[in-house]
PDB file of N, CA and C in Angstrom:
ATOM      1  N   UNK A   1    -146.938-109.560  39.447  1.00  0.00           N
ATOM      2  CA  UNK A   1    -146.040-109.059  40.458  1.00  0.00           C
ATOM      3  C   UNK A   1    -145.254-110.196  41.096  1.00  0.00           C
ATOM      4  N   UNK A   2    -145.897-111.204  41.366  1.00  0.00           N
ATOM      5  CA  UNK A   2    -145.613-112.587  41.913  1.00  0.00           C
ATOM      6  C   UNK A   2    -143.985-112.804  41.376  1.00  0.00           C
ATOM      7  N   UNK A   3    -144.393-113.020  40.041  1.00  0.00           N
ATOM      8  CA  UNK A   3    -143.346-113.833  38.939  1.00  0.00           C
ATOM      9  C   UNK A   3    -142.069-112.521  38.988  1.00  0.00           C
ATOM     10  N   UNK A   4    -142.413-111.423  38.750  1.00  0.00           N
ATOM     11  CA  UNK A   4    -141.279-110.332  38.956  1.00  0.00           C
ATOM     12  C   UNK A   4    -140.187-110.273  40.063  1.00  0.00           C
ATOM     13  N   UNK A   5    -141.108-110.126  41.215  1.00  0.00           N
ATOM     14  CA  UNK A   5    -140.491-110.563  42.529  1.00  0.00           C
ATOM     15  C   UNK A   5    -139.722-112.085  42.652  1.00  0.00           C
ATOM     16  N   UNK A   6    -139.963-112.445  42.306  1.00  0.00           N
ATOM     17  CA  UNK A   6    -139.927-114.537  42.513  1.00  0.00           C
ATOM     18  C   UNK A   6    -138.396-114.421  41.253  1.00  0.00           C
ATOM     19  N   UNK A   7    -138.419-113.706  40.000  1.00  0.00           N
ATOM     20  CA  UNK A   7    -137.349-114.059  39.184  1.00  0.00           C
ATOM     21  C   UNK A   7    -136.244-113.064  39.591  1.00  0.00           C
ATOM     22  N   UNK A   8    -136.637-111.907  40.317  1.00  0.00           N
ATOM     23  CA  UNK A   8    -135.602-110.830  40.506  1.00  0.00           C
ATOM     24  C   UNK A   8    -134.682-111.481  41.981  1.00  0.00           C
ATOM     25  N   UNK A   9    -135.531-112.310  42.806  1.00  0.00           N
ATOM     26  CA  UNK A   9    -135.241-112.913  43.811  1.00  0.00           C
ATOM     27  C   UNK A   9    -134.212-114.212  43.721  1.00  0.00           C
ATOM     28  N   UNK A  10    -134.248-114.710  42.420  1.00  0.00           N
ATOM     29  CA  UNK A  10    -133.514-115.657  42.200  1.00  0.00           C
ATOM     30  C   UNK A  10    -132.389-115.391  41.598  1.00  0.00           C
ATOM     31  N   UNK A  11    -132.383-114.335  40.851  1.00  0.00           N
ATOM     32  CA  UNK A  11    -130.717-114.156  39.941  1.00  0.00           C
ATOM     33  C   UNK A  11    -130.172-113.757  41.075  1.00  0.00           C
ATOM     34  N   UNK A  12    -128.740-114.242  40.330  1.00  0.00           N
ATOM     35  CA  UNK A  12    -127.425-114.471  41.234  1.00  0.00           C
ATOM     36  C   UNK A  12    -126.662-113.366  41.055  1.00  0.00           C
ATOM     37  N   UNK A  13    -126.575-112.664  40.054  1.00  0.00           N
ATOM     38  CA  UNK A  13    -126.126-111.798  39.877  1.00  0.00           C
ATOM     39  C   UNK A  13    -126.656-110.206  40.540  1.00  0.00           C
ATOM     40  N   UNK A  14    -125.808-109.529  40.722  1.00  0.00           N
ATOM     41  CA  UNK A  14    -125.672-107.797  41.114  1.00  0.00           C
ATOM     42  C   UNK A  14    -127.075-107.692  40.743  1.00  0.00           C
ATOM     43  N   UNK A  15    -127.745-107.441  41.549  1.00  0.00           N
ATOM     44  CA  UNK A  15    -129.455-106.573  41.332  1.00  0.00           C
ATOM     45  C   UNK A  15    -128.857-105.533  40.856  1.00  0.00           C
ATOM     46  N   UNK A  16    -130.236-105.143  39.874  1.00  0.00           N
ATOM     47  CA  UNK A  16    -130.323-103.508  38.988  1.00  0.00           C
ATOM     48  C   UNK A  16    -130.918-102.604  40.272  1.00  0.00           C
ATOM     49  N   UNK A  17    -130.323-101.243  40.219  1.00  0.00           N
ATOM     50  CA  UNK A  17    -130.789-100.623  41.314  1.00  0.00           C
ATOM     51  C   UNK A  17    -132.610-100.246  41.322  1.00  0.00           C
ATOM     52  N   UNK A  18    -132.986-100.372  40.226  1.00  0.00           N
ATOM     53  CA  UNK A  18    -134.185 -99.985  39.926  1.00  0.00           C
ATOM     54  C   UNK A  18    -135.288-100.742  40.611  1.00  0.00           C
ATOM     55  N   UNK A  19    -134.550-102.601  40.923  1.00  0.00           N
ATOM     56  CA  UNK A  19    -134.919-103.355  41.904  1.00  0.00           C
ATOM     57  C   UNK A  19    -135.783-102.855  43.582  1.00  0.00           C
ATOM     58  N   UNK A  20    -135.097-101.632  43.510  1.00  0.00           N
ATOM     59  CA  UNK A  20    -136.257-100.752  44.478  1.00  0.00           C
ATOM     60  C   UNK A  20    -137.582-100.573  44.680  1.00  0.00           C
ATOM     61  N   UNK A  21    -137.397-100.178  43.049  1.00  0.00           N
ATOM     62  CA  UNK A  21    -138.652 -99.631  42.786  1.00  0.00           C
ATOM     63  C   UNK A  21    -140.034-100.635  42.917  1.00  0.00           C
ATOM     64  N   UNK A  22    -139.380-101.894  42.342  1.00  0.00           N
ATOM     65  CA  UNK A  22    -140.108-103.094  42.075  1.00  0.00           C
ATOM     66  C   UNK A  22    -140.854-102.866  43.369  1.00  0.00           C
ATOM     67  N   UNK A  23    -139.673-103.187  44.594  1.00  0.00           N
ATOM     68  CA  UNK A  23    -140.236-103.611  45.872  1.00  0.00           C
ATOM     69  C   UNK A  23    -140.876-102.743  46.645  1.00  0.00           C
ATOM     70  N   UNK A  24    -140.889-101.487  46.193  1.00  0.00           N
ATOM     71  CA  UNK A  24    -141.519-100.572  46.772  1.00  0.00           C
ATOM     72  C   UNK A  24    -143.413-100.899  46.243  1.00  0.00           C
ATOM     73  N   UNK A  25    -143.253-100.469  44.614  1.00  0.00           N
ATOM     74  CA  UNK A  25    -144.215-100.809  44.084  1.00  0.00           C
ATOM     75  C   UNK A  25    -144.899-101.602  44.588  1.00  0.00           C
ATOM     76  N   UNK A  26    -144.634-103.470  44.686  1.00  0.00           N
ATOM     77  CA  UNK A  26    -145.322-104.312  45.607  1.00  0.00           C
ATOM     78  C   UNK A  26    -145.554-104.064  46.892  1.00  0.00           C
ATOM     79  N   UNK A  27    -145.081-103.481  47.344  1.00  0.00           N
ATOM     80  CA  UNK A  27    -145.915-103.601  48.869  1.00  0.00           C
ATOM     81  C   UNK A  27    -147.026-102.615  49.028  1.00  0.00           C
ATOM     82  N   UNK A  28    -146.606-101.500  47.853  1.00  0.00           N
ATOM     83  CA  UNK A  28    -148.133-100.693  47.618  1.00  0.00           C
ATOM     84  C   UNK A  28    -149.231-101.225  47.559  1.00  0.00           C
ATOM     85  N   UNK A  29    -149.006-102.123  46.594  1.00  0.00           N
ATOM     86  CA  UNK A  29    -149.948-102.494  45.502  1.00  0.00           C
ATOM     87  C   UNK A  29    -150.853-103.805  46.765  1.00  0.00           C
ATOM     88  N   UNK A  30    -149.929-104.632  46.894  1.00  0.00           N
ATOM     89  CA  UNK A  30    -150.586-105.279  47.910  1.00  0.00           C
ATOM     90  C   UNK A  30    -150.558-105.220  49.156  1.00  0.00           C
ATOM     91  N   UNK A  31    -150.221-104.067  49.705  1.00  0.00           N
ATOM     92  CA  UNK A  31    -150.510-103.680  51.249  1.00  0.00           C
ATOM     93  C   UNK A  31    -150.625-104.857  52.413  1.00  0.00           C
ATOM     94  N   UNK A  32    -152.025-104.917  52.919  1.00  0.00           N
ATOM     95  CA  UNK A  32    -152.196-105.950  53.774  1.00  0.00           C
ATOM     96  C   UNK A  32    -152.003-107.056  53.670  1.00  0.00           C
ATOM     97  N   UNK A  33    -152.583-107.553  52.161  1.00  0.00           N
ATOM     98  CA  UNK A  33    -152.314-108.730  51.710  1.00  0.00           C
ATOM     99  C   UNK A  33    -151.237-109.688  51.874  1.00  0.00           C
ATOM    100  N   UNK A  34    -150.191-108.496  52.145  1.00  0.00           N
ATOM    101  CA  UNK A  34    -148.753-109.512  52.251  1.00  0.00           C
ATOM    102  C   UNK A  34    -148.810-110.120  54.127  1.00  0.00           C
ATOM    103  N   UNK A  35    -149.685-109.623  54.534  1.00  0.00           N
ATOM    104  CA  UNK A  35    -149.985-109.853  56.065  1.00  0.00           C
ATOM    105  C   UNK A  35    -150.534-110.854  56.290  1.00  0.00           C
ATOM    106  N   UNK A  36    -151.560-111.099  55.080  1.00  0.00           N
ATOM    107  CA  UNK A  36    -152.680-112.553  55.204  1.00  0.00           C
ATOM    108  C   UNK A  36    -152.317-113.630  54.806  1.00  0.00           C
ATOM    109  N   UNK A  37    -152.165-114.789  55.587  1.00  0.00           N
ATOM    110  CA  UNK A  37    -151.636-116.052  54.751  1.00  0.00           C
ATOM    111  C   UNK A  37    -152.478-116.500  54.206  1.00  0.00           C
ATOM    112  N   UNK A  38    -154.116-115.927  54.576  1.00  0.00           N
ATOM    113  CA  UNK A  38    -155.187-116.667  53.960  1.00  0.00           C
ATOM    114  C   UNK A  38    -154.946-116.267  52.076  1.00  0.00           C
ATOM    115  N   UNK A  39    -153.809-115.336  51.808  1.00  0.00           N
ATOM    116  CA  UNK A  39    -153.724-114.956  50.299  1.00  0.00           C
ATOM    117  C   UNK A  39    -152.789-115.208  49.778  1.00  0.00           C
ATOM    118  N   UNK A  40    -152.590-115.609  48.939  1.00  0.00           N
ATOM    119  CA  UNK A  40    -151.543-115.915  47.723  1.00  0.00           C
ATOM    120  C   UNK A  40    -150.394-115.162  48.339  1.00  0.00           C
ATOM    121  N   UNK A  41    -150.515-113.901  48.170  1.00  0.00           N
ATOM    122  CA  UNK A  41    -149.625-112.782  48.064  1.00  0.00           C
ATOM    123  C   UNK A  41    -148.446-112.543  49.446  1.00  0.00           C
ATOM    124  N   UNK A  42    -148.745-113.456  50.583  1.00  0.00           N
ATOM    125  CA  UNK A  42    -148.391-113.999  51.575  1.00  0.00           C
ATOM    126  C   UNK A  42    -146.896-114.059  51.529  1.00  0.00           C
ATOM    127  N   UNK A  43    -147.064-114.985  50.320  1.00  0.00           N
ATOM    128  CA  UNK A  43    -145.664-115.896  50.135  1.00  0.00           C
ATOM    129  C   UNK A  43    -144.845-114.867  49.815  1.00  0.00           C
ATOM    130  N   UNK A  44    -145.174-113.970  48.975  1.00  0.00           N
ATOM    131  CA  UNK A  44    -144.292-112.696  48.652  1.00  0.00           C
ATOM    132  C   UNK A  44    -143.392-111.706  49.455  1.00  0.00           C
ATOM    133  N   UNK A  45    -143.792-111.869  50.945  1.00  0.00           N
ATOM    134  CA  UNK A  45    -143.385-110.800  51.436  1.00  0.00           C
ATOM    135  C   UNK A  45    -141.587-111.501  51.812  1.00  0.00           C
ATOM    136  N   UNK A  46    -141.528-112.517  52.027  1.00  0.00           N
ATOM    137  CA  UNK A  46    -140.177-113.404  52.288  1.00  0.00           C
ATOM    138  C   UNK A  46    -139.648-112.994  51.193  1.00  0.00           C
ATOM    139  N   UNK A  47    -139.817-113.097  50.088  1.00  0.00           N
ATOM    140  CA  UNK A  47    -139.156-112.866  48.385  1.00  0.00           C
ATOM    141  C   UNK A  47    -138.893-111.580  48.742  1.00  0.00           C
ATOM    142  N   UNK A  48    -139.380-110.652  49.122  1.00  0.00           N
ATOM    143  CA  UNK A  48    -139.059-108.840  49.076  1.00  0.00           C
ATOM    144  C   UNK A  48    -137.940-108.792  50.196  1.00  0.00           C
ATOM    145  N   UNK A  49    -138.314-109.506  50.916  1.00  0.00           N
ATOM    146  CA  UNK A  49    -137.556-108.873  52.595  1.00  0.00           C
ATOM    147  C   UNK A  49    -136.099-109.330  51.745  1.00  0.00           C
ATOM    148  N   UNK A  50    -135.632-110.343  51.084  1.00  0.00           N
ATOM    149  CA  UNK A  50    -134.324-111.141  50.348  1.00  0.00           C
ATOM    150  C   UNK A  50    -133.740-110.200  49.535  1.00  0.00           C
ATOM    151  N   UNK A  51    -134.897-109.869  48.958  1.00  0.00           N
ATOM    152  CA  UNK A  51    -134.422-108.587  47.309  1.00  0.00           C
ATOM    153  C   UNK A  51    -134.031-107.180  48.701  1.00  0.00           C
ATOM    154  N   UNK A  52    -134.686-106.728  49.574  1.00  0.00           N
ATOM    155  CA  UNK A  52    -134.612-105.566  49.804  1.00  0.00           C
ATOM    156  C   UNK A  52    -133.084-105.678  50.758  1.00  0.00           C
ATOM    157  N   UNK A  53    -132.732-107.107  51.616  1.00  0.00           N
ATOM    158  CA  UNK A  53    -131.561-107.215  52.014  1.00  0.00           C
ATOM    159  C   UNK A  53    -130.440-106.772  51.320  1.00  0.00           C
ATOM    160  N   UNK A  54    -130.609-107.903  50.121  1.00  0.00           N
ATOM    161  CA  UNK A  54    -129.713-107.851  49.169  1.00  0.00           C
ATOM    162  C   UNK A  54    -129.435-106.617  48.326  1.00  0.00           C
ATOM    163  N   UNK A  55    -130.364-105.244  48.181  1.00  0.00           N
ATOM    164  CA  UNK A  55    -130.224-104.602  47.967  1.00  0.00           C
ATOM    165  C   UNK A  55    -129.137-103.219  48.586  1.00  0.00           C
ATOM    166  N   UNK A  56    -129.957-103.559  50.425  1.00  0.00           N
ATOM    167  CA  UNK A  56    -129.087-102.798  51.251  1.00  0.00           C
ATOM    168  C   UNK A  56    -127.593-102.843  51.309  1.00  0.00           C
ATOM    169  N   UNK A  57    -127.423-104.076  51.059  1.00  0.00           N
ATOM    170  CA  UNK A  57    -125.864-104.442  51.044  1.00  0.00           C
ATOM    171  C   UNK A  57    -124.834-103.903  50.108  1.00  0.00           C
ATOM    172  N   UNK A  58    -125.366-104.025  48.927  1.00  0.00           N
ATOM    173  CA  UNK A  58    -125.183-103.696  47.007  1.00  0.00           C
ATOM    174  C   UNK A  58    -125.266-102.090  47.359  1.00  0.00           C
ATOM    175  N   UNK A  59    -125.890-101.146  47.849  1.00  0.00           N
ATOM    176  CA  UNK A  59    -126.538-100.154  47.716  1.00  0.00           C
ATOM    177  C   UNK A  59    -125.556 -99.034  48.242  1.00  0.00           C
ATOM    178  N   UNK A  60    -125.921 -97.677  48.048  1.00  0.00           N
ATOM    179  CA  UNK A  60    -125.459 -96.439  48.994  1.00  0.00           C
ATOM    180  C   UNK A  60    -126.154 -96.291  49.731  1.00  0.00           C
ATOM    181  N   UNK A  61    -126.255 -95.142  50.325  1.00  0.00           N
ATOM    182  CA  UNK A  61    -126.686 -94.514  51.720  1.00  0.00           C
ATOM    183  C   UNK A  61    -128.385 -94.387  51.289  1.00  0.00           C
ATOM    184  N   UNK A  62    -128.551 -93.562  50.149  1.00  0.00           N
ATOM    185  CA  UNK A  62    -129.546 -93.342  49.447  1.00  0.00           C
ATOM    186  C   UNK A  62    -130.946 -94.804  49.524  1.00  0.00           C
ATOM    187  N   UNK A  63    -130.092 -95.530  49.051  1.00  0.00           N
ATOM    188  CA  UNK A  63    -130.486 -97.204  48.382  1.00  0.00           C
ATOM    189  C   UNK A  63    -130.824 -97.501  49.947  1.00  0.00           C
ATOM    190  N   UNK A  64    -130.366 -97.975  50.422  1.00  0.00           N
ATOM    191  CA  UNK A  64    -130.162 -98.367  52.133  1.00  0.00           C
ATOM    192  C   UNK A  64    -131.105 -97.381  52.768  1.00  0.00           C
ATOM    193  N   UNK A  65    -131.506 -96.621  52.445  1.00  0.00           N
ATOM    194  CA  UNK A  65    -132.576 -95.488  53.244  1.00  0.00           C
ATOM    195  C   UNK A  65    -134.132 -96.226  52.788  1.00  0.00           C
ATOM    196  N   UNK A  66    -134.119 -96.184  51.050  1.00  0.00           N
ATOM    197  CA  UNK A  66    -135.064 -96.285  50.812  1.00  0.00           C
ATOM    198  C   UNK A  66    -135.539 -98.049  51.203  1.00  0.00           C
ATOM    199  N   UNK A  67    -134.522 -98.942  50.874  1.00  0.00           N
ATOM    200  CA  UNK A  67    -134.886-100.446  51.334  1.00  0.00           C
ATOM    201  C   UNK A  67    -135.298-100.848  52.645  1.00  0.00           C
ATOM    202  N   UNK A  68    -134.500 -99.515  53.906  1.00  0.00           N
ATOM    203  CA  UNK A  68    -135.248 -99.887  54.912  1.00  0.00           C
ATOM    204  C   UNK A  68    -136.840 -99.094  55.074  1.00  0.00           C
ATOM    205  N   UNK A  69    -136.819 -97.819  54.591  1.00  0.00           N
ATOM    206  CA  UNK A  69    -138.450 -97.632  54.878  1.00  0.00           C
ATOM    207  C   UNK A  69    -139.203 -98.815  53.991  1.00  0.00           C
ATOM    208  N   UNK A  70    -139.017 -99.265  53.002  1.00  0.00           N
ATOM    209  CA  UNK A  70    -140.047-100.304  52.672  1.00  0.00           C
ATOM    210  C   UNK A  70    -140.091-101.873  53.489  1.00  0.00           C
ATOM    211  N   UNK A  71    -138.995-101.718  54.575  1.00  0.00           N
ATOM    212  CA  UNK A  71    -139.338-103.194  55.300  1.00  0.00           C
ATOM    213  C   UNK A  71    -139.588-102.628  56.434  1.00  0.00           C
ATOM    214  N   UNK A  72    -139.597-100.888  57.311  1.00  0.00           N
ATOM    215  CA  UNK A  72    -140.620-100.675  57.829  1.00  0.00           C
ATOM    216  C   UNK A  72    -142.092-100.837  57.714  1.00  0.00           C
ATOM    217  N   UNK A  73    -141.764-100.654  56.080  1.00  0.00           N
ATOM    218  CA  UNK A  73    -143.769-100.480  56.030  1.00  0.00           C
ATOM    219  C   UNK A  73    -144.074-101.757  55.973  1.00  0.00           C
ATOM    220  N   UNK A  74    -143.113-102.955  55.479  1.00  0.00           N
ATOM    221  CA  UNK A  74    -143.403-104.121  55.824  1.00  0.00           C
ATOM    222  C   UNK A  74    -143.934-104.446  57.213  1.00  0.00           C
ATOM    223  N   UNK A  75    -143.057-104.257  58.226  1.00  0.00           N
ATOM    224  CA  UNK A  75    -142.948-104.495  59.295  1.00  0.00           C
ATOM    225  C   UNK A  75    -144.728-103.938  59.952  1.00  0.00           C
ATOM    226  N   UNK A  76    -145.074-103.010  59.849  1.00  0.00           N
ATOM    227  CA  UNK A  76    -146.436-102.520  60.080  1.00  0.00           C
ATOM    228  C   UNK A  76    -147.420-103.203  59.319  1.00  0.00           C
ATOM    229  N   UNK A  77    -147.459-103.374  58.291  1.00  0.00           N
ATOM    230  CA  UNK A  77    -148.394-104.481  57.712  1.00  0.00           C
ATOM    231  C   UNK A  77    -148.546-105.804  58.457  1.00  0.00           C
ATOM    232  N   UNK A  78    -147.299-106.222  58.963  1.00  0.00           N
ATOM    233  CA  UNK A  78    -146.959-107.212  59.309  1.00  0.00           C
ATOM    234  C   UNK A  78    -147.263-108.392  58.539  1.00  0.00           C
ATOM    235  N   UNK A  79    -146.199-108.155  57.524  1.00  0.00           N
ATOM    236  CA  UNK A  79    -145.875-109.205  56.630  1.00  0.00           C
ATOM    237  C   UNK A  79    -145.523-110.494  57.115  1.00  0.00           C
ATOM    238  N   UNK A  80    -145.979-111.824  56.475  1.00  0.00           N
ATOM    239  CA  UNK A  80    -145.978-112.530  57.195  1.00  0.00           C
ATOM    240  C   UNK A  80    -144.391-113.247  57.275  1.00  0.00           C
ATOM    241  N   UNK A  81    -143.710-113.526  57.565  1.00  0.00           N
ATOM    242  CA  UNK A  81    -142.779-114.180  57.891  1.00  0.00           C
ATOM    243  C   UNK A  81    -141.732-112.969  57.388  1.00  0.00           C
ATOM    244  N   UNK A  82    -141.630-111.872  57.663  1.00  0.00           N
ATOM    245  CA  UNK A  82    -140.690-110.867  57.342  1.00  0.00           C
ATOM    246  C   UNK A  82    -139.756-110.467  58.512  1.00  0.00           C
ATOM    247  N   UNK A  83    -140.433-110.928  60.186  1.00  0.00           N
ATOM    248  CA  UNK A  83    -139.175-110.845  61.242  1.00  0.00           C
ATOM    249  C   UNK A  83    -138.223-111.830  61.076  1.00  0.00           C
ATOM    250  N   UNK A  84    -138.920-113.456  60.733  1.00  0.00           N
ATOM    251  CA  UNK A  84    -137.803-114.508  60.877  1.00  0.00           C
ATOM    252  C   UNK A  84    -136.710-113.837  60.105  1.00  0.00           C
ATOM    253  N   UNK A  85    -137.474-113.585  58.781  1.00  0.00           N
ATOM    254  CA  UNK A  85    -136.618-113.302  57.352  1.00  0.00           C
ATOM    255  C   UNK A  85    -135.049-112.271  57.588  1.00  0.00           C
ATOM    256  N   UNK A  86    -135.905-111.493  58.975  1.00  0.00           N
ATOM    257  CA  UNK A  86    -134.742-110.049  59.342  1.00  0.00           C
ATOM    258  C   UNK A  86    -133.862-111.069  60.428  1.00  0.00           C
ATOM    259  N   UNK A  87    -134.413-111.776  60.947  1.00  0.00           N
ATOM    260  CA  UNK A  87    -133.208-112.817  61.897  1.00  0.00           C
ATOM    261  C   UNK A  87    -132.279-113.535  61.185  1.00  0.00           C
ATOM    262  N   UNK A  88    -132.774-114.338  60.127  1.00  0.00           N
ATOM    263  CA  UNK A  88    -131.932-115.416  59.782  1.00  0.00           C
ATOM    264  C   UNK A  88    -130.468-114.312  59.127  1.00  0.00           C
ATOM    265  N   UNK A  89    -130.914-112.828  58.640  1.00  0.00           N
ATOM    266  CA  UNK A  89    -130.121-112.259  58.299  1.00  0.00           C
ATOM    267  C   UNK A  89    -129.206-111.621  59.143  1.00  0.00           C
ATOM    268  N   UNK A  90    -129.224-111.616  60.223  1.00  0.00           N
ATOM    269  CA  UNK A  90    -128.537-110.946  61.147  1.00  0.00           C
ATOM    270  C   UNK A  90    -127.383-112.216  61.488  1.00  0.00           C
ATOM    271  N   UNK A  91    -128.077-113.873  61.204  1.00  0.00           N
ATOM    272  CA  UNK A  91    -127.093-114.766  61.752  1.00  0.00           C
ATOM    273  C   UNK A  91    -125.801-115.081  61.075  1.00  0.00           C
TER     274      UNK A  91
END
């Protein structure tokens, strides 16, 4: 999941809309985890909050619905560094 997130996060090019799904998928899959820095999976939640921005932007109404409930459910997990991640984007 790591490497998926981490390479979809780096192309420069137009995300595939399916890119959703990815990020939805991960935050299922690792729930709290993305909350604990004591875990790997930590680092991940910064990589999603980027893909799910970048998605909202690229996206319709539809796309933009679904990217923000998954950085709600971020947000309740409390992913770790996922508010800075929503600031630096607002600047």
């Amino acid at each position: 999941m790591e490497h998926l997130v981490d390479a979809l996060e780096r192309t420069q090019s137009r995300l595939p809309v399916n890119a959703i799904d990815v990020c939805e998928r991960a935050v299922e899959i690792a729930g709290a985890d993305l909350g604990d820095i004591r875990t790997a999976r930590a680092g991940v939640g910064r990589d999603l909050v980027s893909l799910l921005l970048r998605l909202y932007r690229q996206g319709d109404a539809a796309l933009r619905a679904r990217c923000l409930d998954v950085i709600d459910r971020m947000c309740e997990l409390n992913v770790y560094d996922v508010e800075r991640a929503l600031d630096d984007s607002r600047q």
